[in-house]
N, C-alpha and C. Protein backbone atom coordinates (compact mmCIF):
# COMPACT_ATOMS: atom_id res chain seq x y z
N UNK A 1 -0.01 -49.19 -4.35
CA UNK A 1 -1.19 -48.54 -3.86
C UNK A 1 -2.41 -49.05 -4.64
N UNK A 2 -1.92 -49.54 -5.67
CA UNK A 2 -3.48 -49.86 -6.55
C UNK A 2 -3.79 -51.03 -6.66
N UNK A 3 -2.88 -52.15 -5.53
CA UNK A 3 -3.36 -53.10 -5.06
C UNK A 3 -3.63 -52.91 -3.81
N UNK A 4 -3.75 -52.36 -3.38
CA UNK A 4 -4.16 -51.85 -1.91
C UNK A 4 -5.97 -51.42 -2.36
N UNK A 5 -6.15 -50.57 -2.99
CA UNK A 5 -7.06 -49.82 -3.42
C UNK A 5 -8.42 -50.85 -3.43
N UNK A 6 -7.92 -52.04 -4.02
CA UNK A 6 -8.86 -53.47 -3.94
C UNK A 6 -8.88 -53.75 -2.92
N UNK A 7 -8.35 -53.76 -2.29
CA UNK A 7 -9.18 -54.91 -0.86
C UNK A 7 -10.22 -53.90 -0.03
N UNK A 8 -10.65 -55.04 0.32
CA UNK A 8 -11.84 -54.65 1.25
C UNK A 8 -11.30 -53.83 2.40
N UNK A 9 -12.24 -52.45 2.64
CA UNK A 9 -12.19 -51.85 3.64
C UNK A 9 -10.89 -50.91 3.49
N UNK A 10 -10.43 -50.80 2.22
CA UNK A 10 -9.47 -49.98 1.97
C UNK A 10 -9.01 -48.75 2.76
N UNK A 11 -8.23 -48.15 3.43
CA UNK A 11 -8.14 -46.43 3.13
C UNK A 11 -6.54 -46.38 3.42
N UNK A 12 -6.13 -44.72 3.46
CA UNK A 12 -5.04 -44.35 4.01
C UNK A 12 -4.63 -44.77 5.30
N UNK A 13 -5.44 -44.77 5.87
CA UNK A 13 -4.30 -45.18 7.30
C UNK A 13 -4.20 -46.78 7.45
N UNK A 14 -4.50 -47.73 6.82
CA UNK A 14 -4.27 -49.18 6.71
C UNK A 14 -3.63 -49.50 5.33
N UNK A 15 -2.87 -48.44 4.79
CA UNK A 15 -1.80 -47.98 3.70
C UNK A 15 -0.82 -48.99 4.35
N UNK A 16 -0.30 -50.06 4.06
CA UNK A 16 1.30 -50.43 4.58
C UNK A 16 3.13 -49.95 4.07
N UNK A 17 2.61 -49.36 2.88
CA UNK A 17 4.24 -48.87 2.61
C UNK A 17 3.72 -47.23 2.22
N UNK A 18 3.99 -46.84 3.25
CA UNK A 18 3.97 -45.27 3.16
C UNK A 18 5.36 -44.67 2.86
N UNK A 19 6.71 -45.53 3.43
CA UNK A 19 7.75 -45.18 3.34
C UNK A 19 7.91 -45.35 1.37
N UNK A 20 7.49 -46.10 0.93
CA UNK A 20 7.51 -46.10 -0.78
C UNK A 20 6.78 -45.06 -1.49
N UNK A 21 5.45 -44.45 -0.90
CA UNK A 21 5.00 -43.36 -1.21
C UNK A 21 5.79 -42.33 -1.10
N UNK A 22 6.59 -42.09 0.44
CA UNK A 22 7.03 -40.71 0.51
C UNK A 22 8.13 -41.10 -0.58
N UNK A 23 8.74 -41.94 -1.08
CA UNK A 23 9.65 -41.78 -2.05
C UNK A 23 9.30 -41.34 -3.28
N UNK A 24 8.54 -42.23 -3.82
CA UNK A 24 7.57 -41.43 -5.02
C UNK A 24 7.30 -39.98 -4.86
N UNK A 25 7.35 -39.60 -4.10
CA UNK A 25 6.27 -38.26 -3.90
C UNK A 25 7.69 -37.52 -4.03
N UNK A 26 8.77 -37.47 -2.99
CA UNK A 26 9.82 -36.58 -2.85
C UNK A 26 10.38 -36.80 -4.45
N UNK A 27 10.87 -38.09 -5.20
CA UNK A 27 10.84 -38.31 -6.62
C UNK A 27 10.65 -37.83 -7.36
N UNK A 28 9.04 -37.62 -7.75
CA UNK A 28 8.27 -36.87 -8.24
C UNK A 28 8.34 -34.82 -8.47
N UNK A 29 8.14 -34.65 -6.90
CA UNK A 29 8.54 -33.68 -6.43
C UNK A 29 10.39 -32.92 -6.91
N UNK A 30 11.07 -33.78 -7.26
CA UNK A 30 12.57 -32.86 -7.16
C UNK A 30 12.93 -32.74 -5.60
N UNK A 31 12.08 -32.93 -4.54
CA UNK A 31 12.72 -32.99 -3.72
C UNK A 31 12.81 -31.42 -2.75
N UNK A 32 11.39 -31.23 -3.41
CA UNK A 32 10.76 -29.78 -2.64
C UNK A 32 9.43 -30.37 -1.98
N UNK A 33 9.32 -29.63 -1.18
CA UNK A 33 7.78 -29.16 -0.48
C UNK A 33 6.87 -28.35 -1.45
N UNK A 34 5.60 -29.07 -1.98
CA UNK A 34 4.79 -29.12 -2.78
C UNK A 34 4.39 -27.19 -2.32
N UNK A 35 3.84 -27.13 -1.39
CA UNK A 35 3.86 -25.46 -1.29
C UNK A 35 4.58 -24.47 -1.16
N UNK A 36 5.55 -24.66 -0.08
CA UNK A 36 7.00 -23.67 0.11
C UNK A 36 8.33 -23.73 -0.81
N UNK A 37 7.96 -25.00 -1.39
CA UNK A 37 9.54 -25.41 -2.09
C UNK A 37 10.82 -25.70 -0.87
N UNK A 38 10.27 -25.91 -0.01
CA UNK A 38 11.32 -26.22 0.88
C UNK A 38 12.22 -27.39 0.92
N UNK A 39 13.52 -27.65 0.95
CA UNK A 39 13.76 -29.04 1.18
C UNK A 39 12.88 -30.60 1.70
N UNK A 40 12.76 -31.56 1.50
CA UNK A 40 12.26 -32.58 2.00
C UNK A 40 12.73 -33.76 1.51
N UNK A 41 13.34 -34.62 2.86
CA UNK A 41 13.48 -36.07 2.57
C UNK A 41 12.45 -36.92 2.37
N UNK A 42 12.48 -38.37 2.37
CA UNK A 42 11.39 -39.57 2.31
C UNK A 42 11.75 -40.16 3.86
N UNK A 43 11.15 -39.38 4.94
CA UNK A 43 11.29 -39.91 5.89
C UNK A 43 10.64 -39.11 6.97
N UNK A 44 9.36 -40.08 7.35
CA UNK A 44 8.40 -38.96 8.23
C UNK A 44 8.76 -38.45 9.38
N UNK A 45 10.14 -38.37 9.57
CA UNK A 45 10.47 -37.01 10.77
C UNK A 45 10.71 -35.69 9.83
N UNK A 46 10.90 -36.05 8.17
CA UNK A 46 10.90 -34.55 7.51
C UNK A 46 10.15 -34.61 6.27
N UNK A 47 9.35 -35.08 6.62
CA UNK A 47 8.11 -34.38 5.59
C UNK A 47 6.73 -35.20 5.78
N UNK A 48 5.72 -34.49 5.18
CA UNK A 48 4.53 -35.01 5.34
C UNK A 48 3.37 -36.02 4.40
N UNK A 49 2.66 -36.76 4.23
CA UNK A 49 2.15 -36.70 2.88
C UNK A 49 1.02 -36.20 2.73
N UNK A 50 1.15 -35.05 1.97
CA UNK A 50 -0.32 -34.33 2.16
C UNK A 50 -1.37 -34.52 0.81
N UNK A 51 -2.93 -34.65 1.64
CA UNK A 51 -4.18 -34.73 0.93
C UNK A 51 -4.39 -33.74 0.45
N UNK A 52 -4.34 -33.00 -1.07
CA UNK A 52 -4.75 -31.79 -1.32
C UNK A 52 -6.28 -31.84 -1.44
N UNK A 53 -6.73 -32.35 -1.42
CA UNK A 53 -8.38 -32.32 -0.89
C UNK A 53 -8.41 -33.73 0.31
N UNK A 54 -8.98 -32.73 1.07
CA UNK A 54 -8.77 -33.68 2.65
C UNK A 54 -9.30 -35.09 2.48
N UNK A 55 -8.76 -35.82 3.67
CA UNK A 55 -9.57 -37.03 3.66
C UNK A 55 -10.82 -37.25 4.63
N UNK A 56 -11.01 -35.92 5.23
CA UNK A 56 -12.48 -35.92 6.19
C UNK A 56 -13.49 -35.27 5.19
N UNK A 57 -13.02 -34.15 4.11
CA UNK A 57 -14.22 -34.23 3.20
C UNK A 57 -14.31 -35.11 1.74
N UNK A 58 -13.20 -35.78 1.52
CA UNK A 58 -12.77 -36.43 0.38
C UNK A 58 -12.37 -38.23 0.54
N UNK A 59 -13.18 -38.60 0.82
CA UNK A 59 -12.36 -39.76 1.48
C UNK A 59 -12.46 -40.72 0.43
N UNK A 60 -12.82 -40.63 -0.73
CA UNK A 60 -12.82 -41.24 -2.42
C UNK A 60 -11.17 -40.95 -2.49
N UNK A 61 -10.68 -40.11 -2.27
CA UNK A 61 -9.44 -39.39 -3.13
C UNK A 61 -8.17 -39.75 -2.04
N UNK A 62 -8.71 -40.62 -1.42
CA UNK A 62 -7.60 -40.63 -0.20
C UNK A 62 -6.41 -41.70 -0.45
N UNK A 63 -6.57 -42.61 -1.31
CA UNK A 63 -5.56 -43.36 -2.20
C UNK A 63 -5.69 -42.93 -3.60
N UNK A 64 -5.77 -41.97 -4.08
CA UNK A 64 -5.71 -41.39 -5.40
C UNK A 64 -4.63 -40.96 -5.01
N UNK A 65 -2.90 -41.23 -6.25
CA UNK A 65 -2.07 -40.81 -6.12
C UNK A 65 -1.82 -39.36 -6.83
N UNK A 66 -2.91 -38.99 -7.21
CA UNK A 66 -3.28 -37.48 -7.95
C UNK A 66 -3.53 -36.58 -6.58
N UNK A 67 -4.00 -37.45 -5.49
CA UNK A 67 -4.43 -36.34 -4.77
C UNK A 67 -3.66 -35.91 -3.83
N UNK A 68 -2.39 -36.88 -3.66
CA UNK A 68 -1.21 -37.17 -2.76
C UNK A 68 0.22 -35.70 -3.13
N UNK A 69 0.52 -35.35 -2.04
CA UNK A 69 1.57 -34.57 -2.55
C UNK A 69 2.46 -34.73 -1.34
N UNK A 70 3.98 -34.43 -1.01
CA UNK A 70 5.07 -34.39 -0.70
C UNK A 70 5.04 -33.10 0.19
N UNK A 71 4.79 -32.72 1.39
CA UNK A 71 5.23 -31.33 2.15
C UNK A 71 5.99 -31.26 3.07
N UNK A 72 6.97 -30.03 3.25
CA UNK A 72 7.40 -29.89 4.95
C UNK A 72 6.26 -30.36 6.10
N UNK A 73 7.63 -30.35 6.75
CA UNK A 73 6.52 -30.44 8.22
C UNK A 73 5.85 -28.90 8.77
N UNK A 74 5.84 -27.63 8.22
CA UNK A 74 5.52 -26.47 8.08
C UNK A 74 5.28 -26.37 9.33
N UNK A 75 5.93 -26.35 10.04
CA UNK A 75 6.45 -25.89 11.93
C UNK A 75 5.10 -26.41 12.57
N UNK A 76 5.24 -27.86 12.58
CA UNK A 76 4.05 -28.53 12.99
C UNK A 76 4.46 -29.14 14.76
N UNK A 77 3.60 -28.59 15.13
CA UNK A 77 3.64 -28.14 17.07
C UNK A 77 4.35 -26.66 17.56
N UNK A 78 4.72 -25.71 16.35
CA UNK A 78 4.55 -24.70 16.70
C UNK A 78 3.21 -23.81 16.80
N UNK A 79 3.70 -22.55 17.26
CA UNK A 79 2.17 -21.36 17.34
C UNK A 79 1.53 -21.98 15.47
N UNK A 80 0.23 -21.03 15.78
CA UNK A 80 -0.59 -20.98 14.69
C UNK A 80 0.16 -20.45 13.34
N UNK A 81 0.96 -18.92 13.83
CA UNK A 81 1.62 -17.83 13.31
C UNK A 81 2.77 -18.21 12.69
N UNK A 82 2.96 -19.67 12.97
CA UNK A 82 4.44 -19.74 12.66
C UNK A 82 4.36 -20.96 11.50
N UNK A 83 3.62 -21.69 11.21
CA UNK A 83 2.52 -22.64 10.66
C UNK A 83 2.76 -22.77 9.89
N UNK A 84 2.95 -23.00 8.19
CA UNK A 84 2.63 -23.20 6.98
C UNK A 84 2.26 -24.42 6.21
N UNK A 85 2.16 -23.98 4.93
CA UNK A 85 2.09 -25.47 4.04
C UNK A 85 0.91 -26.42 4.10
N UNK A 86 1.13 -27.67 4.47
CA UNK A 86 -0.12 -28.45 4.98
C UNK A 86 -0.58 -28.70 6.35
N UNK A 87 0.42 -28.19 7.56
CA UNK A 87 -0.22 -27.83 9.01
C UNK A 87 -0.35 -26.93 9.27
N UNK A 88 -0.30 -25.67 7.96
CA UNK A 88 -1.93 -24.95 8.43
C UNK A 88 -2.97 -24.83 7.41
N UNK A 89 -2.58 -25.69 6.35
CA UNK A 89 -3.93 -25.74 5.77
C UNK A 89 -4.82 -26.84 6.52
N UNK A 90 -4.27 -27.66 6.96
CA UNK A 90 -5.06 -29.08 7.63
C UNK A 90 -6.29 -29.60 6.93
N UNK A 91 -7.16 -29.02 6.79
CA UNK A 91 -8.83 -29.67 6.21
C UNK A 91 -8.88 -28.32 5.27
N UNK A 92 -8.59 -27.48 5.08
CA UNK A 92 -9.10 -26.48 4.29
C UNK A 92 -8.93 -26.80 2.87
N UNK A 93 -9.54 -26.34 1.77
CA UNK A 93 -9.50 -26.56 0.65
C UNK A 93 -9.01 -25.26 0.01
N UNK A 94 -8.43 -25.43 -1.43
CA UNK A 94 -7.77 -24.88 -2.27
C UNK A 94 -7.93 -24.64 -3.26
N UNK A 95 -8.44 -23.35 -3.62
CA UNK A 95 -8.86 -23.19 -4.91
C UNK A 95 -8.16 -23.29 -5.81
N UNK A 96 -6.64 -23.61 -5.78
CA UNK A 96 -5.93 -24.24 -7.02
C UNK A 96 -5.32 -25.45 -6.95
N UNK A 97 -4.49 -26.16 -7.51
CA UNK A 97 -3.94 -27.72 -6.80
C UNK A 97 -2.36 -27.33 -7.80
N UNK A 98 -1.40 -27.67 -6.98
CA UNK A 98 -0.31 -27.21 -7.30
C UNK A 98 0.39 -28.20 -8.70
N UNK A 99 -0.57 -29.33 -8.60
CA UNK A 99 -0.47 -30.55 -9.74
C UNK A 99 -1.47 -30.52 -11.15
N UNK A 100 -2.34 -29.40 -10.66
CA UNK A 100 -2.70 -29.41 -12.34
C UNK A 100 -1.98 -28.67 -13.57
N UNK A 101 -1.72 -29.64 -14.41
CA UNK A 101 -0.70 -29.21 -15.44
C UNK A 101 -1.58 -28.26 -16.50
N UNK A 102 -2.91 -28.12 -16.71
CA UNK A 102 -3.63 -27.64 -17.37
C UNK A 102 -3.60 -25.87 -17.20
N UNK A 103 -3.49 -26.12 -15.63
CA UNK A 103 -3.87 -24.80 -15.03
C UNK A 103 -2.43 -24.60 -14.64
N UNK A 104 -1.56 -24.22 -14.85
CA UNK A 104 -0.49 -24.21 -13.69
C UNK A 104 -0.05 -22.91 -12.97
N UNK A 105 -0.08 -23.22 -11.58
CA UNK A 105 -0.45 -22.32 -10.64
C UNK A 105 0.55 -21.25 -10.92
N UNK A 106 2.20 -21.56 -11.26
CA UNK A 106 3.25 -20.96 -11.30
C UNK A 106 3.04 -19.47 -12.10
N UNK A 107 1.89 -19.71 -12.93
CA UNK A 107 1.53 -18.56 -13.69
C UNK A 107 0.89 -17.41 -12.92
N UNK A 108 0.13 -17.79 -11.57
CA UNK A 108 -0.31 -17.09 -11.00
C UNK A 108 -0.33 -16.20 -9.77
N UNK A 109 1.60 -16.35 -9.37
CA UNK A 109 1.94 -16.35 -8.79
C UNK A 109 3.05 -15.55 -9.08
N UNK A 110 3.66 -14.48 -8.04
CA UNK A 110 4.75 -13.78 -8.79
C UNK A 110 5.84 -13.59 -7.12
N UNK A 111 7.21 -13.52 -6.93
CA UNK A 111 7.75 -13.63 -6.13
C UNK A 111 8.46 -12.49 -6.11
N UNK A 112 8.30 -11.61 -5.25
CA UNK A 112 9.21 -9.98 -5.04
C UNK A 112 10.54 -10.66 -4.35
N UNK A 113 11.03 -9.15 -4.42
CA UNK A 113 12.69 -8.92 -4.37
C UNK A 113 12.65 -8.94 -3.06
N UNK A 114 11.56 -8.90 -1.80
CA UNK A 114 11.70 -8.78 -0.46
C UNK A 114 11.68 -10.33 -0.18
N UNK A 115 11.62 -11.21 -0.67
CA UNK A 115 10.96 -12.74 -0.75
C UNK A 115 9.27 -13.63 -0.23
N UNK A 116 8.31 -12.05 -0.48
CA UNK A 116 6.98 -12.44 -0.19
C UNK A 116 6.96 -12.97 -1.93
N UNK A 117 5.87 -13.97 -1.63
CA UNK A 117 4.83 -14.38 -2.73
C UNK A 117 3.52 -13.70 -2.71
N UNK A 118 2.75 -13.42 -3.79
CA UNK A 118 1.43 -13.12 -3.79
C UNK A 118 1.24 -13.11 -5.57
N UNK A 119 -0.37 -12.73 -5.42
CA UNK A 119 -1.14 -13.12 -6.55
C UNK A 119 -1.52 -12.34 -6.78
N UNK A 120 -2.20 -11.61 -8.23
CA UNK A 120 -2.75 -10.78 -8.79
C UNK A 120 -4.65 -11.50 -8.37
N UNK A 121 -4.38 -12.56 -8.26
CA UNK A 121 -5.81 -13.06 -8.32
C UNK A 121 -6.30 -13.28 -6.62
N UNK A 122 -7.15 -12.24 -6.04
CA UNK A 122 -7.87 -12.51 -4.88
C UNK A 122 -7.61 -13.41 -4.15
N UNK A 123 -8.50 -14.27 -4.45
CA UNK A 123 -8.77 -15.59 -4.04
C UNK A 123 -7.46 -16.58 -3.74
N UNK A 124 -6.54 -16.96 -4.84
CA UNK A 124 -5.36 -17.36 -4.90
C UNK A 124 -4.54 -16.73 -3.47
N UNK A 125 -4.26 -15.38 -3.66
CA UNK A 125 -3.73 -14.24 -2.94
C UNK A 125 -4.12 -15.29 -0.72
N UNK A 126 -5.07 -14.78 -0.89
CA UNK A 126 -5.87 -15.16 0.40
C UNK A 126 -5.54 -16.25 0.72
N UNK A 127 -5.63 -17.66 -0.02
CA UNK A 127 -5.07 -18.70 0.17
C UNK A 127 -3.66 -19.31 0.46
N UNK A 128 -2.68 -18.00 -0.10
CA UNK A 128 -1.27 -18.09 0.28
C UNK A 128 -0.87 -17.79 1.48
N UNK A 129 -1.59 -16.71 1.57
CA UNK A 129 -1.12 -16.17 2.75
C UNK A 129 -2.20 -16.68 4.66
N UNK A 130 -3.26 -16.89 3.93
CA UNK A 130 -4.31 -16.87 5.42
C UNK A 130 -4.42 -19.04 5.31
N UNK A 131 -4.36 -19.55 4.37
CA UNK A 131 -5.00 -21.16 4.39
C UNK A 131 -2.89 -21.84 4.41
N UNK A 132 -2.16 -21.42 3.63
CA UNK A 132 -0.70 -21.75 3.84
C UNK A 132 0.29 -21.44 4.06
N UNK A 133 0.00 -19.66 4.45
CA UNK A 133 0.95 -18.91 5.10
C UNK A 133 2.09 -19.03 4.62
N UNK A 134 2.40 -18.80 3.70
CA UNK A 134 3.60 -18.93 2.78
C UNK A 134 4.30 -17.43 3.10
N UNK A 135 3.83 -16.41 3.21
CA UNK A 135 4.38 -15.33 4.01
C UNK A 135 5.30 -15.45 5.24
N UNK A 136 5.36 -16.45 5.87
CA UNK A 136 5.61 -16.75 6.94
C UNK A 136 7.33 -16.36 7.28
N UNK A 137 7.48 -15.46 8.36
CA UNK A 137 8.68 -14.89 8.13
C UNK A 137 10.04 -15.40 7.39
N UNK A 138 9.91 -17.09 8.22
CA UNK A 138 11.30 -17.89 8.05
C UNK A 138 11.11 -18.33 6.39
N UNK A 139 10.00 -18.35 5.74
CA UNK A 139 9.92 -18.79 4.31
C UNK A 139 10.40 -17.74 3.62
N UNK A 140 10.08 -16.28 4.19
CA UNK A 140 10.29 -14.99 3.31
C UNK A 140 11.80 -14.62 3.20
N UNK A 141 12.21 -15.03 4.21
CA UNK A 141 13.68 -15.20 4.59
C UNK A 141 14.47 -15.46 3.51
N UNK A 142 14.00 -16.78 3.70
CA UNK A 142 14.54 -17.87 2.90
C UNK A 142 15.20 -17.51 1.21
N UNK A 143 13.32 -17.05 1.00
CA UNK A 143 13.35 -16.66 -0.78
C UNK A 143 14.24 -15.45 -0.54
N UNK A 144 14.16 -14.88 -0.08
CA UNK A 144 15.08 -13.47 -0.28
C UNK A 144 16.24 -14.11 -0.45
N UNK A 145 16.80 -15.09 0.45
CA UNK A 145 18.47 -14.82 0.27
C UNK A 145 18.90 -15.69 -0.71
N UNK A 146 17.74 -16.79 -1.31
CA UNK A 146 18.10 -17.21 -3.09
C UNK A 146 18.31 -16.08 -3.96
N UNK A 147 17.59 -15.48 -3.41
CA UNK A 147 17.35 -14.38 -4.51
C UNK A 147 18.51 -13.08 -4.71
N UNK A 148 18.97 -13.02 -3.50
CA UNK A 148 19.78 -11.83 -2.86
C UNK A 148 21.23 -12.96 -3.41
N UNK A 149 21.60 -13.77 -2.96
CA UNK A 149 22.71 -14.85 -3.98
C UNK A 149 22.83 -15.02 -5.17
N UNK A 150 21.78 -14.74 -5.76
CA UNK A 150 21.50 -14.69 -7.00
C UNK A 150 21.71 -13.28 -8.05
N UNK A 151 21.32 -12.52 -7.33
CA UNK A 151 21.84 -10.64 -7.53
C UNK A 151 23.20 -10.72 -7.20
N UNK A 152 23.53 -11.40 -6.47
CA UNK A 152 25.33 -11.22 -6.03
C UNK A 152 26.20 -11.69 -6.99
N UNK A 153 25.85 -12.66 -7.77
CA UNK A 153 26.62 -13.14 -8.81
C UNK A 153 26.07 -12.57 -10.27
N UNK A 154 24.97 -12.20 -10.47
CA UNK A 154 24.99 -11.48 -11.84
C UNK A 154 25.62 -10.21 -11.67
N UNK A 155 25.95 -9.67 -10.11
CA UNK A 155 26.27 -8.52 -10.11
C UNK A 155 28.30 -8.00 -11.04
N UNK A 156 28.17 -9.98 -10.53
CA UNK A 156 29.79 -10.27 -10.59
C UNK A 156 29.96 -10.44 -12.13
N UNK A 157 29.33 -10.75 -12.59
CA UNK A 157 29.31 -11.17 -14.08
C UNK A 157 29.39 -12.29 -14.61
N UNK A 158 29.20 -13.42 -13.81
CA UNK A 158 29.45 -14.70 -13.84
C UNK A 158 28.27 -15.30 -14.18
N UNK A 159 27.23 -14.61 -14.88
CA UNK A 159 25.83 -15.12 -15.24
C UNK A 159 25.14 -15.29 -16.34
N UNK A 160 25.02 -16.35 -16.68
CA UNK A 160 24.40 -16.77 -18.71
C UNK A 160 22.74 -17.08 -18.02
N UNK A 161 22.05 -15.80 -18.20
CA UNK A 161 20.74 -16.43 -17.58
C UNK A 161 19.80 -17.62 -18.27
N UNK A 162 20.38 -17.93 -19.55
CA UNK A 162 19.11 -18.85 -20.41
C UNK A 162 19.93 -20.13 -19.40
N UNK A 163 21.64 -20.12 -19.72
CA UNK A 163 21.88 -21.19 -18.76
C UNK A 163 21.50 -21.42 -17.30
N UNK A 164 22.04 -20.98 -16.58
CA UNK A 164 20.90 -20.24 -15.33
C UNK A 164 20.09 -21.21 -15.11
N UNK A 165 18.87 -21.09 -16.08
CA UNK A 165 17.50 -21.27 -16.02
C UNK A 165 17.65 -22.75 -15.67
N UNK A 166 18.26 -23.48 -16.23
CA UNK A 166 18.46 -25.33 -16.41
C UNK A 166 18.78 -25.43 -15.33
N UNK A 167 19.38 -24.80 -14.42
CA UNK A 167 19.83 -25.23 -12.78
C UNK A 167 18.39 -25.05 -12.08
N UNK A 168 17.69 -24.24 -12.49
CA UNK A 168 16.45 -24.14 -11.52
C UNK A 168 14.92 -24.90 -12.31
N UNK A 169 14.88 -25.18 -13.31
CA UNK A 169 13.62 -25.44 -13.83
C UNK A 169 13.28 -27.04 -14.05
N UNK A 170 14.27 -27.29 -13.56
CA UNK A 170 13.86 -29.18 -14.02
C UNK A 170 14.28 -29.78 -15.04
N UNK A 171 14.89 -28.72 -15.75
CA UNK A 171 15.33 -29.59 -17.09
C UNK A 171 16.51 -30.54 -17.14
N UNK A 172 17.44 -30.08 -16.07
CA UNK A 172 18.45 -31.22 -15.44
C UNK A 172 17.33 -32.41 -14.33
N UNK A 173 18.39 -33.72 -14.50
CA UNK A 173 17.90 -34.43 -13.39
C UNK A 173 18.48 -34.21 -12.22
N UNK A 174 17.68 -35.06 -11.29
CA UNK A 174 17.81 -35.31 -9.90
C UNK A 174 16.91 -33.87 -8.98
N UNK A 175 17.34 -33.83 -8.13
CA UNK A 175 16.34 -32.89 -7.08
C UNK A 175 17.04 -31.23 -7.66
N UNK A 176 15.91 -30.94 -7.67
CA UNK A 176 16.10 -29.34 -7.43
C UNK A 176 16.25 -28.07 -6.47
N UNK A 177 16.94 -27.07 -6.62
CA UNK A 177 17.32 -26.28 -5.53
C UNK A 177 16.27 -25.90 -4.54
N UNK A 178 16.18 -25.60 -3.35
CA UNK A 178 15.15 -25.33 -2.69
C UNK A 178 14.99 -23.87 -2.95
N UNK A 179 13.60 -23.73 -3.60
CA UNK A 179 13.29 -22.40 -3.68
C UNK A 179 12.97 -21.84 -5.24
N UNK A 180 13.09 -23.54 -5.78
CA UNK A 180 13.73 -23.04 -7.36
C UNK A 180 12.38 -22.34 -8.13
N UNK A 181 11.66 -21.80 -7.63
CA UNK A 181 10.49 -21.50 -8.35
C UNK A 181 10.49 -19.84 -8.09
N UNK A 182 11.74 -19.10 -7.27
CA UNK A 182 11.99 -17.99 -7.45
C UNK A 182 12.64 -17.51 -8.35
N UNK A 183 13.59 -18.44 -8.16
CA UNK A 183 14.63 -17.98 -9.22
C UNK A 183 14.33 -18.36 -11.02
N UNK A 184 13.54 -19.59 -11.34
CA UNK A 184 12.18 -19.75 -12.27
C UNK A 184 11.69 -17.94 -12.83
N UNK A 185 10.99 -17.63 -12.00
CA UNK A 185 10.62 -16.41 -12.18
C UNK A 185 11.41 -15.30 -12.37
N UNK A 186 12.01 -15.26 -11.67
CA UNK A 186 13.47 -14.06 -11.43
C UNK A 186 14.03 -13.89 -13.36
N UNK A 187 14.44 -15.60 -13.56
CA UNK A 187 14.97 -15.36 -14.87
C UNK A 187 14.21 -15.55 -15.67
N UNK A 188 13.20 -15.68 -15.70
CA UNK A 188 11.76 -15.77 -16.74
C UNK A 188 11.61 -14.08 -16.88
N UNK A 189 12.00 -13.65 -15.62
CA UNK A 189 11.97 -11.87 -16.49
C UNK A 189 13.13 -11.48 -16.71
N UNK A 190 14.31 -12.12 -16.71
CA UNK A 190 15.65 -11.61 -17.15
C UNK A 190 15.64 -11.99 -18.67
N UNK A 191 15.18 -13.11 -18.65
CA UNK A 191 15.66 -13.83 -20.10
C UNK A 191 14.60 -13.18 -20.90
């Protein structure tokens, strides 16, 4: 990309190896969807590469691999209602970026036992739910029954939560569980 970046008349859509990006990105990623945590391959029938600051108001940042992230296809040609992630944020902007390590969003964010997400902070709050719809039934679903699998086996006794934690936080390699940023939290208040 950062020989690309040089030539004349540069941008994203005269990008020629996008298929090497989505690898990087899913790579990078563990192999979640940058907003939902959802599964995603390197292959644009399942996933997207999304501009966290658009390229119709940002078009500096549009080969910045800072600005590049890895998403579902968040039920893209379904209703509005059914939407998430980056097809329904589309052009909207974000008052947090899920890649700043300074700030990190994970702090601001807390995941209930029903499998909604939300925020203590307004703004944040609004953005989950109305700009990426992360509420979105089939996502809420989802987190619940990590979560509800997850109650089923501590219930059993089969659970070392500090160990635990290494299956969901990254500290092992290769891709991570889909969702792992519930269960992150879940045992961040167990442990």
């Amino acid at each position: 990309m950062t020989q690309h970046r040089k030539q004349p008349h540069a941008d994203y859509d005269n990008y020629a190896d996008k298929a090497g990006l989505r690898q990087a990105l899913v790579a990078e990623q563990r192999g979640l969807c940058c907003y939902c945590q959802s599964r995603i391959r390197a292959t644009p029938e399942n996933m997207k590469i999304e501009h966290w600051q658009c390229q119709a108001r940002h078009p500096e940042g549009q080969l910045d691999f800072g600005n590049l992230l890895g998403a579902c296809l968040g039920g893209h040609g379904r209703p509005e209602r059914e939407q998430h992630c980056d097809t329904r944020k589309g052009n909207d902007d974000l008052c947090f970026s899920v890649c700043d390590l300074a700030h990190p969003i994970e702090r601001q964010i807390k995941f209930l036992g029903d499998g909604r997400i939300q925020s203590d902070d307004d703004a944040i709050d609004t953005e989950l739910n109305r700009v990426l719809n992360l509420n979105q039934s089939r996502l809420v679903r989802n987190r619940k029954a990590v979560l509800d699998a997850f109650k089923q086996r501590l219930g059993k006794g089969r659970l070392n939560a500090a160990q635990e934690l290494r299956n969901w936080d990254g500290t092992q390699a290769g891709d991570l569980p889909a969702y792992a940023q519930v269960m992150v939290f879940w045992l961040g208040k167990k442990i």
